[in-house]
Protein backbone atom coordinates (compact mmCIF):
# COMPACT_ATOMS: atom_id res chain seq x y z
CA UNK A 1 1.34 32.37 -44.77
CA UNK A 2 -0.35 35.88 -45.62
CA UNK A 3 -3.55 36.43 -46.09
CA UNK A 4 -5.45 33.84 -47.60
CA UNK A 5 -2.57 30.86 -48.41
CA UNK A 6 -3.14 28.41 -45.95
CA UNK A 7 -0.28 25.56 -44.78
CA UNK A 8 -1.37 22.17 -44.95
CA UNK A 9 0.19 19.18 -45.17
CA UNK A 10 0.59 15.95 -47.92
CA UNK A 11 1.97 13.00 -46.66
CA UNK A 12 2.94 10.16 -48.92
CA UNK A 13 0.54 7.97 -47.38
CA UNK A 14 -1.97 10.17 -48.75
CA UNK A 15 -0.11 9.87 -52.31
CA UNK A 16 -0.28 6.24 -52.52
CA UNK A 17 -3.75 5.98 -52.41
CA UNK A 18 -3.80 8.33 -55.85
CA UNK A 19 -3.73 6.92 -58.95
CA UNK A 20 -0.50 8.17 -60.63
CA UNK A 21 -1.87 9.13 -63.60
CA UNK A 22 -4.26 11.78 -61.62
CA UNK A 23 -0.54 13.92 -60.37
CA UNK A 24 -0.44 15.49 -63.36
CA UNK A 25 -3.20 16.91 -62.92
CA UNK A 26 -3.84 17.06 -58.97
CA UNK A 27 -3.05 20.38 -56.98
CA UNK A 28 -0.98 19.69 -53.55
CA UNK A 29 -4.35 21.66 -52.26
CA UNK A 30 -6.83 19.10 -53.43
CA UNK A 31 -4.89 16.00 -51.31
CA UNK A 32 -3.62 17.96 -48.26
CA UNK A 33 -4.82 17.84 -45.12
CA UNK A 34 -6.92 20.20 -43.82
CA UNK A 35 -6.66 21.82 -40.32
CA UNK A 36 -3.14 20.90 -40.33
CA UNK A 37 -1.82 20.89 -36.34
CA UNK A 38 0.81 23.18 -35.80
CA UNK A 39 3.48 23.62 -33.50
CA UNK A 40 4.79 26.60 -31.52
CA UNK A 41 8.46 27.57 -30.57
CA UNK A 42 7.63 27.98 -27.17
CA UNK A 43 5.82 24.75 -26.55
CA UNK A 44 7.55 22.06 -24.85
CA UNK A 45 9.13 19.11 -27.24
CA UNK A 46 6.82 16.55 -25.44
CA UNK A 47 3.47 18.29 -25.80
CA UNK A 48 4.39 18.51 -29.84
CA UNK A 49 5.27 14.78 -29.65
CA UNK A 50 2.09 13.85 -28.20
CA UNK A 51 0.12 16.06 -31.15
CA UNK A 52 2.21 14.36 -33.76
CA UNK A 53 1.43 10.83 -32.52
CA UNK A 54 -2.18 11.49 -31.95
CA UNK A 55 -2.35 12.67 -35.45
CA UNK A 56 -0.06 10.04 -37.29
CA UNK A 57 2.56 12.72 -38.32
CA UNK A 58 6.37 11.96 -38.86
CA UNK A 59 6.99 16.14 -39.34
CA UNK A 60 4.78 18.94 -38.32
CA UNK A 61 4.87 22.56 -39.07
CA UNK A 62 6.60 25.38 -36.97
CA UNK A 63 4.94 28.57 -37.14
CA UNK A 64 5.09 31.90 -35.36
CA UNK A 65 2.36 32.10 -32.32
CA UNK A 66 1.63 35.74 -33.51
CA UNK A 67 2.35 36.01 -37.28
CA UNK A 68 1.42 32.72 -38.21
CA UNK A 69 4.56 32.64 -40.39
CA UNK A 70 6.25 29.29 -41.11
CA UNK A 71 9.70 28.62 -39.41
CA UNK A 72 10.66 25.22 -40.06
CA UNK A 73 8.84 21.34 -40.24
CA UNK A 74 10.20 19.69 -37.14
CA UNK A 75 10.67 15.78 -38.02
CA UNK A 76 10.52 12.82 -35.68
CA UNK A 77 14.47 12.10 -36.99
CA UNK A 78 14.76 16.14 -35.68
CA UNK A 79 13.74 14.77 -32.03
CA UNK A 80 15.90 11.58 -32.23
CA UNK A 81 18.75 13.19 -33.25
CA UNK A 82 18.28 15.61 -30.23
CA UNK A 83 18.12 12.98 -27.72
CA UNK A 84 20.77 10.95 -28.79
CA UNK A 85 22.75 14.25 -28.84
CA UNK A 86 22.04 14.57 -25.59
CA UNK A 87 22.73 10.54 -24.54
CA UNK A 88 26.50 11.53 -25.64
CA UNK A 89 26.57 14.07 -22.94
């Protein structure tokens, strides 16, 4: 993310509301959410839970605190998989 792209993200809730013959046409910019929440490396997995549920997400972005850059979309399946990892244990 340098200098003016911004992140954002299109779910495919959002996409079923469009009529298909508009994608064509549409720019991922014009349907994505704005003021996307964001999640930090160094914030605990619950705390990112609790921002995905209060904002409907199944994935949410991983940026760097300090750059901003994008790391990696963390997915609910992401989290599952990690606890049943850990339930094997």
């Amino acid at each position: 993310m340098d200098g003016d792209d911004e992140a954002g993200i299109v779910s495919l809730g959002m996409l079923r509301y469009m009529p298909e013959a508009t994608w064509s046409t549409t720019r991922l910019r014009d349907v994505s959410r704005s003021r996307t929440p964001l999640a930090y490396p160094d914030e605990h997995v619950e705390d990112v839970l609790q921002r995905m549920s209060e904002n409907q997400l199944s994935a949410i972005p991983v940026v760097d605190r300090e750059s901003g850059k994008f790391l990696r979309s963390l997915t609910r399946d992401d989290i599952v998989e990690l606890v049943v990892d850990r339930g094997r244990r």
